[in-house]
N, C-alpha and C. Protein backbone atom coordinates (compact mmCIF):
# COMPACT_ATOMS: atom_id res chain seq x y z
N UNK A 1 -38.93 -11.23 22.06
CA UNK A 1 -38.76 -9.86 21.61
C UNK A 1 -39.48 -8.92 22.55
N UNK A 2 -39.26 -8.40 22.74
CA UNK A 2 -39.49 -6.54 23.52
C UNK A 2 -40.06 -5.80 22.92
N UNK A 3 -41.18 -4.84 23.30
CA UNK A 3 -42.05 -4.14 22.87
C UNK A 3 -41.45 -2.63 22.90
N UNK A 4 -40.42 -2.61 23.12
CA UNK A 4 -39.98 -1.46 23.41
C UNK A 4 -40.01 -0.62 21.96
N UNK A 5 -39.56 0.87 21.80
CA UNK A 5 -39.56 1.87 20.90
C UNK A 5 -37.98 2.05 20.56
N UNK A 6 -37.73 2.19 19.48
CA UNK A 6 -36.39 2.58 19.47
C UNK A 6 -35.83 3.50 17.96
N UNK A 7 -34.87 4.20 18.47
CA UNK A 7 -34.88 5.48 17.24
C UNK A 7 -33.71 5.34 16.79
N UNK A 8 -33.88 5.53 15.25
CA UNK A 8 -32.58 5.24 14.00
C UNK A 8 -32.17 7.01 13.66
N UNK A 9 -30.59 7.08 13.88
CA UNK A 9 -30.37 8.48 13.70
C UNK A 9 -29.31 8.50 13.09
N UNK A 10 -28.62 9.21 12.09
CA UNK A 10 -27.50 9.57 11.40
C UNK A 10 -26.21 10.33 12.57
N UNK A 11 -25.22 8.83 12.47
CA UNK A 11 -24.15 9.48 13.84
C UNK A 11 -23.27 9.92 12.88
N UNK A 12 -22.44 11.03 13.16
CA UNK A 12 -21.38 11.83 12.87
C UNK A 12 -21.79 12.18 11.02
N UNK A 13 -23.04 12.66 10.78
CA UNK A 13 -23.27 13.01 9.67
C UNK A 13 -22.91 14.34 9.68
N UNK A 14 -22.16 14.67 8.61
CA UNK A 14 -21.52 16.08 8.09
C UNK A 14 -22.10 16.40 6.69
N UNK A 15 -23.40 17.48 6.50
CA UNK A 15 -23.39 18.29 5.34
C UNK A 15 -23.04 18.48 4.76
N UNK A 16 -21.45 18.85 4.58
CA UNK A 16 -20.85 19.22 3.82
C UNK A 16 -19.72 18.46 3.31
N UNK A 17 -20.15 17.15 3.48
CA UNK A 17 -18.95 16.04 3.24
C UNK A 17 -18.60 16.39 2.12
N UNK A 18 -17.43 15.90 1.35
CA UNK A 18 -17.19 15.64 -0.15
C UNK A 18 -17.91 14.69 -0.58
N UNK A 19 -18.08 14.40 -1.50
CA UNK A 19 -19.08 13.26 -2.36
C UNK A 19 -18.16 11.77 -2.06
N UNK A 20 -18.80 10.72 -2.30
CA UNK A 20 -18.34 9.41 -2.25
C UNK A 20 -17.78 8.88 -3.44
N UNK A 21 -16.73 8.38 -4.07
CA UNK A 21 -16.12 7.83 -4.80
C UNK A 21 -16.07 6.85 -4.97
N UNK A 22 -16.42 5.77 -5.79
CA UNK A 22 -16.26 4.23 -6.25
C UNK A 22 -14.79 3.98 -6.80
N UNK A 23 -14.24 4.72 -6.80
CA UNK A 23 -12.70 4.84 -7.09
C UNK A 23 -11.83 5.26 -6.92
N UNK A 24 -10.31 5.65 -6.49
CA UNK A 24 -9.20 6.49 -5.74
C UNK A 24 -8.53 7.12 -6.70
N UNK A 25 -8.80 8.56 -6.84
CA UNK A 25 -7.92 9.10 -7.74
C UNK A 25 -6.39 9.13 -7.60
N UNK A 26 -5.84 9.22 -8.79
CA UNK A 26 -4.70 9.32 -8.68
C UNK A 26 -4.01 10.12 -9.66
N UNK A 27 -2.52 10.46 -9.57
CA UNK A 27 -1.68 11.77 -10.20
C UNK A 27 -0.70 10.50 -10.97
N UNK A 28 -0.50 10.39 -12.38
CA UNK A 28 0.27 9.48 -12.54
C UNK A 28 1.27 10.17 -13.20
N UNK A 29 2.78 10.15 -12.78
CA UNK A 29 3.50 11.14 -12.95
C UNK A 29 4.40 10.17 -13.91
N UNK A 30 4.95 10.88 -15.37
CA UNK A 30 5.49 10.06 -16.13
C UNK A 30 6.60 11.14 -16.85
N UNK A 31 7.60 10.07 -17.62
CA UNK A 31 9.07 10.44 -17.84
C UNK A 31 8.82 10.64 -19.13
N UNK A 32 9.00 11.99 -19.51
CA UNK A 32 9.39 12.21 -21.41
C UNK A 32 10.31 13.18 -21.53
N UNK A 33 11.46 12.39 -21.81
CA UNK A 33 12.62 12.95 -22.00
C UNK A 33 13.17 13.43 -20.28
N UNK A 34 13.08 14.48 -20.35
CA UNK A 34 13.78 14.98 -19.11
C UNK A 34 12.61 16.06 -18.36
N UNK A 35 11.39 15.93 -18.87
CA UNK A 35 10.17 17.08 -18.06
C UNK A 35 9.28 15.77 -17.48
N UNK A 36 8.55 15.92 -16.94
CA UNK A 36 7.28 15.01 -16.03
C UNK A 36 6.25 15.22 -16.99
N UNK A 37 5.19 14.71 -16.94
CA UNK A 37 3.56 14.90 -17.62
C UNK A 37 2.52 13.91 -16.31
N UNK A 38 1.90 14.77 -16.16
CA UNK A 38 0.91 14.59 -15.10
C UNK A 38 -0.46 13.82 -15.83
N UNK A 39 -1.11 12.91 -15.18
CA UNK A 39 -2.30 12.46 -15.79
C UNK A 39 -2.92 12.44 -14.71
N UNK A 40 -4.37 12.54 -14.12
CA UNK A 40 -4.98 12.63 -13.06
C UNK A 40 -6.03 11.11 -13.62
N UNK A 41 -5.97 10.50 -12.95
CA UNK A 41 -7.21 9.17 -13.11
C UNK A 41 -8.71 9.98 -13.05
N UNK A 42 -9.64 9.17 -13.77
CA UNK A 42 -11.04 9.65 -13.77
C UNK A 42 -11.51 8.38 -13.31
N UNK A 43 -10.78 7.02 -13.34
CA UNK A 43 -11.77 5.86 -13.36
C UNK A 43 -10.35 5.17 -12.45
N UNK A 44 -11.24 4.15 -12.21
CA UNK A 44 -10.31 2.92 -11.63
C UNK A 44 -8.90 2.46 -12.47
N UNK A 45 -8.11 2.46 -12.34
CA UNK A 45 -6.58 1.89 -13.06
C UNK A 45 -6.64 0.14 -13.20
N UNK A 46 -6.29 0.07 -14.49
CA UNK A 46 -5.91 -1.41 -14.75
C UNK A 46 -4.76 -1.43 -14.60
N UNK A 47 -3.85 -2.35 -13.48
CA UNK A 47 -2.61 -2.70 -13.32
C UNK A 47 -2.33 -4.04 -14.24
N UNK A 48 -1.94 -3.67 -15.21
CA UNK A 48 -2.07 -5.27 -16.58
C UNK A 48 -0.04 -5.42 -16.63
N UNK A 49 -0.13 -6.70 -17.28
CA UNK A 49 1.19 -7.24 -17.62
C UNK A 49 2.14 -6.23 -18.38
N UNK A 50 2.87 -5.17 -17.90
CA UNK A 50 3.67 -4.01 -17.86
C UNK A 50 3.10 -2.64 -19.10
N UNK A 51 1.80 -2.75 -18.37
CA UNK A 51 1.02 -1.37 -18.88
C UNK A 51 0.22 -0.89 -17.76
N UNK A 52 -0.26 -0.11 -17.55
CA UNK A 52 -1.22 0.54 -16.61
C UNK A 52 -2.38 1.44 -17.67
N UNK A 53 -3.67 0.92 -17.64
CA UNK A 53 -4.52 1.13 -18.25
C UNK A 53 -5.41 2.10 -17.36
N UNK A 54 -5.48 3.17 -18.34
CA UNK A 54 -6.18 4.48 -16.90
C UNK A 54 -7.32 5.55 -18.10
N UNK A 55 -7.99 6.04 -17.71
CA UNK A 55 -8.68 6.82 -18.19
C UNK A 55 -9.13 8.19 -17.06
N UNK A 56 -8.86 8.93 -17.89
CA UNK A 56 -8.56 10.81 -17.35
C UNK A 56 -7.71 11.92 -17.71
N UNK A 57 -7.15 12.73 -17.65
CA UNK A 57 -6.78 13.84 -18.07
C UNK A 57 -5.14 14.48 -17.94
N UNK A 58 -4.67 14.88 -19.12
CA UNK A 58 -3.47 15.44 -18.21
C UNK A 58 -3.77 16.66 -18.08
N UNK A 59 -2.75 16.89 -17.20
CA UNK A 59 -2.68 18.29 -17.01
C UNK A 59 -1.16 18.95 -16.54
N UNK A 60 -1.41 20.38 -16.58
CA UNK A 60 0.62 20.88 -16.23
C UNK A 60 0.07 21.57 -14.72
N UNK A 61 -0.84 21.32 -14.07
CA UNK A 61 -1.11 22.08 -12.78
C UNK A 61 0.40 21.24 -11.96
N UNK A 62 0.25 22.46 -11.07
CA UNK A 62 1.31 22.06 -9.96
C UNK A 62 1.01 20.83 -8.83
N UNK A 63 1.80 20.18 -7.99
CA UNK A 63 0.96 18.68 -7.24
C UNK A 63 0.14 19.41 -5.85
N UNK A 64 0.74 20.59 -5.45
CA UNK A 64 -0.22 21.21 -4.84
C UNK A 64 -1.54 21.74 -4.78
N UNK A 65 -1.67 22.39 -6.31
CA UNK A 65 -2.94 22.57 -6.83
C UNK A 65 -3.80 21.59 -7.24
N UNK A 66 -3.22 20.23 -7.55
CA UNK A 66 -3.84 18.80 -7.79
C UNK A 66 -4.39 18.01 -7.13
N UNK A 67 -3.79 18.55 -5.79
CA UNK A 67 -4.57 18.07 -4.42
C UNK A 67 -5.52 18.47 -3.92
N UNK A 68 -5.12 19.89 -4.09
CA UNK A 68 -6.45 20.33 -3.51
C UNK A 68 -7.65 20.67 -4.69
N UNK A 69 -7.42 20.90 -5.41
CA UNK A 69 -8.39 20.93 -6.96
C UNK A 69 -8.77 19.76 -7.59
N UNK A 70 -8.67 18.64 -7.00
CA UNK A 70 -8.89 17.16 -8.39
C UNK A 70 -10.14 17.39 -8.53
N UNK A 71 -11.15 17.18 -7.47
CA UNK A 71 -12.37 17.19 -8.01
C UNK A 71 -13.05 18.14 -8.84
N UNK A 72 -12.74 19.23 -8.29
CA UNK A 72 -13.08 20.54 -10.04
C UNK A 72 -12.60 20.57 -10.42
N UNK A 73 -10.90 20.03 -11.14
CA UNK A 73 -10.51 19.87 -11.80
C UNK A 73 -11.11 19.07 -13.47
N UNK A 74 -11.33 17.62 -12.14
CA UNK A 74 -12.04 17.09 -13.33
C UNK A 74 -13.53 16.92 -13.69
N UNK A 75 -14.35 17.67 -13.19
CA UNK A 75 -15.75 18.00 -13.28
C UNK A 75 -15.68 19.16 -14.18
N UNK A 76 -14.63 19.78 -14.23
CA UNK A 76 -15.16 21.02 -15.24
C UNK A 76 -14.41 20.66 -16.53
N UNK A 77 -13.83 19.93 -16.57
CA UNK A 77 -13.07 19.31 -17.85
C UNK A 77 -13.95 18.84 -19.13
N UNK A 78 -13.31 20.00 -19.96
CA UNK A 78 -14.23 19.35 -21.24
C UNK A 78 -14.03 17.49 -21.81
N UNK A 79 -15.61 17.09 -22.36
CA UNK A 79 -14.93 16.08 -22.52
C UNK A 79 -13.96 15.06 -23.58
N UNK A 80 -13.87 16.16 -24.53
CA UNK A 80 -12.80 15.73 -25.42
C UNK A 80 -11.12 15.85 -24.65
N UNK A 81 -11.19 16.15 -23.53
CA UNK A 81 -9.90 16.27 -23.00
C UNK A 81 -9.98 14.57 -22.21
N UNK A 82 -10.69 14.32 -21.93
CA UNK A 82 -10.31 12.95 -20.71
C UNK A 82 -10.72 11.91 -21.95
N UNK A 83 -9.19 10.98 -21.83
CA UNK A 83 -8.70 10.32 -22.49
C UNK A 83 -8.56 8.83 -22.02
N UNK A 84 -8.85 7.45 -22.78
CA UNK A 84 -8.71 6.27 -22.00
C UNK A 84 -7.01 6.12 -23.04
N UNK A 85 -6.39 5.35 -21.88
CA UNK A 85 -5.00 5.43 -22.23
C UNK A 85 -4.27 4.16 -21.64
N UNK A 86 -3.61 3.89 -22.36
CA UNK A 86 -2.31 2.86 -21.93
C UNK A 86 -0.93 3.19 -21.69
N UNK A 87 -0.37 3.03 -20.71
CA UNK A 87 1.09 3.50 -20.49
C UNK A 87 1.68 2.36 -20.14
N UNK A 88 3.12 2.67 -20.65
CA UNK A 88 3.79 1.03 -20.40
C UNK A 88 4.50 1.44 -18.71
N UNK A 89 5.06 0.85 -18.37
CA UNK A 89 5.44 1.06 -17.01
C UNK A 89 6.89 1.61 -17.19
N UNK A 90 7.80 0.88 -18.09
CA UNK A 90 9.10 1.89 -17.94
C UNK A 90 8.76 3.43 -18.18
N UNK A 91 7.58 3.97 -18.53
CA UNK A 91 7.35 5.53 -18.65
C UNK A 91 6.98 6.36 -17.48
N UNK A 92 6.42 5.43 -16.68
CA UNK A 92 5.61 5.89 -15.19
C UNK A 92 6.92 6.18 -13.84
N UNK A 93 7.41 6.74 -14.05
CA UNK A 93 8.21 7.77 -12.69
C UNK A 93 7.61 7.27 -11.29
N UNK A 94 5.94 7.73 -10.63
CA UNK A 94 5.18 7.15 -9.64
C UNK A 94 4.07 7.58 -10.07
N UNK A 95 3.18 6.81 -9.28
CA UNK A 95 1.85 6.65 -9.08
C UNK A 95 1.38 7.31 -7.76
N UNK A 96 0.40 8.46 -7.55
CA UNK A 96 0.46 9.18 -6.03
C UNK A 96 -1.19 8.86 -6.04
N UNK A 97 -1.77 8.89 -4.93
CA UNK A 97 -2.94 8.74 -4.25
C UNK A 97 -3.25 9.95 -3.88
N UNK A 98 -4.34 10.10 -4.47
CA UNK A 98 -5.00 11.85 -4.13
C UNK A 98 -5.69 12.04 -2.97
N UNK A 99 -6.34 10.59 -2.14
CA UNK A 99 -6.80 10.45 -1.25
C UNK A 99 -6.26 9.63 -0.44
N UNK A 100 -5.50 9.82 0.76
CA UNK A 100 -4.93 9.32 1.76
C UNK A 100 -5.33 9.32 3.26
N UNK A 101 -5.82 8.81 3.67
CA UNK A 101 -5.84 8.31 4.77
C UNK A 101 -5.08 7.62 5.77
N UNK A 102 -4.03 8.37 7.03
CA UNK A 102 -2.98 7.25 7.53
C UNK A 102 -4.10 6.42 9.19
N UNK A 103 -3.22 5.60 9.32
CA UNK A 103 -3.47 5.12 10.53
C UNK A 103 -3.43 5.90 11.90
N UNK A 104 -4.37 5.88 12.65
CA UNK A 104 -4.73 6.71 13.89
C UNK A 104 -4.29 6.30 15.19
């Protein structure tokens, strides 16, 4: 080993990052009757034997405003509104990723 000195520094640290997530939100867009109903995930999704088990909120915001609003969306949400829920899958239209990342 080497006696040398050496310095530990934070590379490409940004202030003003967004916060870190243990989970990927998502917009789960579903069929009643002939209108959509939006649910935004708060927690991780259970993909189970033809249900999708999710807990979070609906809402009638537009998918534009959902994108760019999820996180105050659901931070300012009272909490009798965010709901743990089961949906069967013939009800679910798609499933969208609020956070995307493509290949570079």
């Amino acid at each position: 080993m080497s006696n040398h000195d050496f310095a530990v520094s934070n590379v490409g640290y940004t202030p003003h990052a967004p916060p870190k997530l243990n989970y990927t939100p998502h917009v789960i867009h579903l069929v009643d009757g002939k209108k959509t109903i939006k649910f935004i995930t708060t927690n991780k999704m259970d993909l189970s034997n033809g249900y999708v088990a999710a807990k979070g909120l609906f809402t009638d915001a537009s998918d534009e405003e959902i994108s760019s609003k999820y996180m105050q969306m659901t931070e300012e949400v009272e909490k009798e509104k965010i709901v743990d829920i089961l949906f069967p899958n013939h009800r679910i239209l798609y499933i969208q990723s609020l956070i995307y990342t493509a290949r570079k």
